[in-house]
Protein backbone atom coordinates (compact mmCIF):
# COMPACT_ATOMS: atom_id res chain seq x y z
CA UNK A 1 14.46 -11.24 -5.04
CA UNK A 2 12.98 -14.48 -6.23
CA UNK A 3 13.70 -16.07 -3.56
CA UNK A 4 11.80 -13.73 -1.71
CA UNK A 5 8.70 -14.23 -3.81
CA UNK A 6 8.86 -17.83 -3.39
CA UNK A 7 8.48 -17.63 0.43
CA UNK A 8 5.79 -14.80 0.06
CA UNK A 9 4.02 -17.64 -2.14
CA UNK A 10 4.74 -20.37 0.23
CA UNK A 11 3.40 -18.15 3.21
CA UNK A 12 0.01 -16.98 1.33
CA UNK A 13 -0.64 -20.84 0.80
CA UNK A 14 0.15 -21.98 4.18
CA UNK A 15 -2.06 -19.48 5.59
CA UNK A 16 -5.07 -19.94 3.14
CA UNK A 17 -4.86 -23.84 3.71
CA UNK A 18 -4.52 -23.68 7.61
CA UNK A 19 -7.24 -20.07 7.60
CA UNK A 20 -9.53 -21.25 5.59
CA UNK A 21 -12.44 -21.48 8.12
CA UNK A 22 -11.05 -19.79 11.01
CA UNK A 23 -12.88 -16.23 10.08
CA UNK A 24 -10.31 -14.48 13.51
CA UNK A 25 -7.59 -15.93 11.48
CA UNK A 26 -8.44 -14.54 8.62
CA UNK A 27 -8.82 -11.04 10.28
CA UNK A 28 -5.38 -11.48 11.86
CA UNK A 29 -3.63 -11.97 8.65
CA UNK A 30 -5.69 -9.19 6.96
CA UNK A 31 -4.41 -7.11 10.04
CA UNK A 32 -1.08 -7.93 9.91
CA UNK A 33 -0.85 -7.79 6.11
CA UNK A 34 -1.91 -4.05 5.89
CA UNK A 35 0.09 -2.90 8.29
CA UNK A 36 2.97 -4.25 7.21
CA UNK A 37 2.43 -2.70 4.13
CA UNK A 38 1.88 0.58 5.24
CA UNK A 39 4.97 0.14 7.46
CA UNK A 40 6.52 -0.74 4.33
CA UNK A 41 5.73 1.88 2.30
CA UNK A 42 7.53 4.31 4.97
CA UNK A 43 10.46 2.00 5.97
CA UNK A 44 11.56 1.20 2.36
CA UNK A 45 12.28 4.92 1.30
CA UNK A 46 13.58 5.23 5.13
CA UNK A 47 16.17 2.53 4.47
CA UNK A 48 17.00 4.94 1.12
CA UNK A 49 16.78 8.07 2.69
CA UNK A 50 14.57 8.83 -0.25
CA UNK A 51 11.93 11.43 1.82
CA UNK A 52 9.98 12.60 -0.87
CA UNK A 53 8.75 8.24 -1.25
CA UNK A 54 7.86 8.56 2.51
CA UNK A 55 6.02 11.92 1.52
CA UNK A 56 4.26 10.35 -1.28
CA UNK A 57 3.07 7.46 0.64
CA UNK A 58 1.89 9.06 3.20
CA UNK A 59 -0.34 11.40 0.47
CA UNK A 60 -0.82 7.69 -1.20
CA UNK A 61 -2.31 6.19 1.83
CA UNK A 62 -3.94 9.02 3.47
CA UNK A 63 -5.74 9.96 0.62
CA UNK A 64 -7.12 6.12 0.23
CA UNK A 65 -8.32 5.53 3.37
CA UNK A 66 -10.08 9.25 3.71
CA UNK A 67 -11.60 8.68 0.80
CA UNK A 68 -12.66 5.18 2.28
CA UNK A 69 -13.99 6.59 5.45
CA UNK A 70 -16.00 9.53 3.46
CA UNK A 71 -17.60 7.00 1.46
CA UNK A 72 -18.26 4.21 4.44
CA UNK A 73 -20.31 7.27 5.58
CA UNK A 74 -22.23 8.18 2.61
CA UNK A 75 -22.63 4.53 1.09
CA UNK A 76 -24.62 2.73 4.41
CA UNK A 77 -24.02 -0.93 2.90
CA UNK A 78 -24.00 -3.53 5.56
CA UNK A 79 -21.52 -6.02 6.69
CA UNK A 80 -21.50 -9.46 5.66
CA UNK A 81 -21.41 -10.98 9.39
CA UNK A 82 -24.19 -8.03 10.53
CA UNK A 83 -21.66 -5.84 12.56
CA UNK A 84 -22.33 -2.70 10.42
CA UNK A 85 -23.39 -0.75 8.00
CA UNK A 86 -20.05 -0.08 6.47
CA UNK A 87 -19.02 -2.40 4.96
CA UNK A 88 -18.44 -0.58 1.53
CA UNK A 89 -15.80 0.30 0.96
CA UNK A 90 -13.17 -2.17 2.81
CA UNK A 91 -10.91 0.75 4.56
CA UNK A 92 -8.30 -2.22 4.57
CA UNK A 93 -7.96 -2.75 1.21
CA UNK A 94 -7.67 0.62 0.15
CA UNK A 95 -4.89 1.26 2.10
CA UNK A 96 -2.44 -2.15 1.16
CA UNK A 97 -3.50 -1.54 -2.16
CA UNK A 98 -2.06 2.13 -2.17
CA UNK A 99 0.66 0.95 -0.06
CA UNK A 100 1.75 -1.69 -2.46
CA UNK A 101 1.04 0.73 -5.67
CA UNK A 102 3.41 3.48 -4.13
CA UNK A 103 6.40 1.06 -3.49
CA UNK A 104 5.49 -0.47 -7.14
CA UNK A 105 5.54 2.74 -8.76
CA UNK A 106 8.62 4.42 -6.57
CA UNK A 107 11.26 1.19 -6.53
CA UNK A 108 9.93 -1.26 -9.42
CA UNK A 109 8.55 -4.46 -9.63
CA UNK A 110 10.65 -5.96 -7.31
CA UNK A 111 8.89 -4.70 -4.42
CA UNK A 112 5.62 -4.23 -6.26
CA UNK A 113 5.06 -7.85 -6.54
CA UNK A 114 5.60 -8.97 -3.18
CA UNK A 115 3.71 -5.75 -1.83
CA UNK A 116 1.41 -6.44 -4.11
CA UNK A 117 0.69 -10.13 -3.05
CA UNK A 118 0.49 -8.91 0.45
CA UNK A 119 -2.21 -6.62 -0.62
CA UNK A 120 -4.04 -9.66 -2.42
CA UNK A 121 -3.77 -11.41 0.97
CA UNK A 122 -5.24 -8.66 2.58
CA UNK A 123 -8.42 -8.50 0.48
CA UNK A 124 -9.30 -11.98 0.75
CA UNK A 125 -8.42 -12.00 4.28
CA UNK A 126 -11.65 -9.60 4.59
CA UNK A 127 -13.54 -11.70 2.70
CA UNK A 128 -12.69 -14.60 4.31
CA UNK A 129 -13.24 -13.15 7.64
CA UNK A 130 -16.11 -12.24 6.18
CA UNK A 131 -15.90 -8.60 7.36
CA UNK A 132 -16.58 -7.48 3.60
CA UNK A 133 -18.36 -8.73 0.03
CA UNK A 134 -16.10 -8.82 -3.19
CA UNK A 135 -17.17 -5.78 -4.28
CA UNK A 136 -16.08 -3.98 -1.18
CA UNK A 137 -12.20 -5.15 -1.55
CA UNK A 138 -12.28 -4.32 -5.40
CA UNK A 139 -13.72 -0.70 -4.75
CA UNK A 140 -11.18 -0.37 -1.86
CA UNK A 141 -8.41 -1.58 -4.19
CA UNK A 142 -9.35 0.66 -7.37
CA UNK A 143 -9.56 3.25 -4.40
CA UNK A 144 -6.11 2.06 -3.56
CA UNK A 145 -4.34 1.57 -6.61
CA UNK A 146 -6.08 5.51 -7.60
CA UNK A 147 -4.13 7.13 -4.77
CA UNK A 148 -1.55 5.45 -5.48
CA UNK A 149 -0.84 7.18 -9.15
CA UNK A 150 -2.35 10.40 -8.13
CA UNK A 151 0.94 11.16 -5.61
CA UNK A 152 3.51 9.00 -6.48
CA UNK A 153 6.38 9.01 -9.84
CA UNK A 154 9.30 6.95 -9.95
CA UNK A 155 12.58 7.39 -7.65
CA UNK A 156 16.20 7.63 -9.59
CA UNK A 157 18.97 7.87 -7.70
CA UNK A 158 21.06 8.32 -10.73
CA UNK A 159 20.41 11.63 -10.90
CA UNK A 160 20.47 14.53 -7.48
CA UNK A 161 19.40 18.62 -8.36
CA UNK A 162 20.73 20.80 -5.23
CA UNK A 163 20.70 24.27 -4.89
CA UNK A 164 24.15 25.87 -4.81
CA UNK A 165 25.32 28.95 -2.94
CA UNK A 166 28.73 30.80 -3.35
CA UNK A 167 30.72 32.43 -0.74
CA UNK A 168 30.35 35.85 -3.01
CA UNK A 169 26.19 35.99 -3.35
CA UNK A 170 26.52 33.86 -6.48
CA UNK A 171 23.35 30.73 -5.79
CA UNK A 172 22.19 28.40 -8.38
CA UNK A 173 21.28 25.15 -9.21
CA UNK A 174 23.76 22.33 -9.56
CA UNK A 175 22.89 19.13 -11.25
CA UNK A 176 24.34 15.62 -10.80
CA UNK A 177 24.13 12.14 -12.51
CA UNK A 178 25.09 9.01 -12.18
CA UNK A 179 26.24 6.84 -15.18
């Protein structure tokens, strides 16, 4: 997994130092960052079969970026580069950062870091872009991070509760773990 971190690093600074004044770059990688996430969040507990992650994601990331789009409406704040007036809160952020806080929270640090950088990439892609202010991404990722904790608890799949039925009318529970 550290390997995998090191190229995530590697990546980020490649694309800062070769991004760093094209502002359609910079929405590109934002772009590309958040969805990836988001695709993330569902492929991960895909890959595990594990459909109550996908569930909470889904709650994780919905929730986020309605509560984005409510407040876009309510808060009329306008955009940096003068396409808008809603620009608070970034939409974008909120959603990598619940993204990357439900695969944190669900499989562990070792895809909450990398998700996690991709969601850092993603807010100063907006910036950058300049599609959004700082305080846009940080509201987006508190916004984020929020959702994230509201629907999601850890996976273990050390331990599996099924019900149990009986060919005689007998049902219960039955409870398995994993040492």
């Amino acid at each position: 997994m550290k390997f995998h971190s090191m190229k995530l690093a590697a990546a980020i600074g490649l694309l800062s130092a070769f991004g760093a004044h094209a502002s359609d770059t910079w929405e590109t990688i934002s772009n590309v960052s958040t969805d990836a996430l988001i695709a993330g969040a569902f492929v991960v507990p895909a890959y595990k079969k594990d459909w109550e992650g996908a569930k909470q994601a889904a709650f994780s990331i919905g929730s986020a970026a309605g509560t984005s789009i409510v407040a876009k409406h309510l808060i009329h704040e306008e955009r940096p580069d003068h396409s808008g007036d809603d620009s608070f809160p970034s939409n974008h952020a909120s959603a990598a950062f619940a993204a990357a806080t439900t695969l944190n929270i669900r499989y562990g640090w070792q895809y909450g870091v990398p998700a996690y950088g991709l969601a850092a990439l993603t807010a100063v892609g907006r910036v950058q872009a300049d599609r959004h202010y700082w305080k846009d991404v940080v509201a987006g990722a508190a916004i984020g991070t929020t959702a994230g904790y509201l629907f999601t608890h850890k996976f273990s799949d050390n331990l599996a509760i099924a019900p149990w039925f009986d060919g005689h009318g007998d049902t219960g529970v039955m409870v398995s773990m994993r040492w």
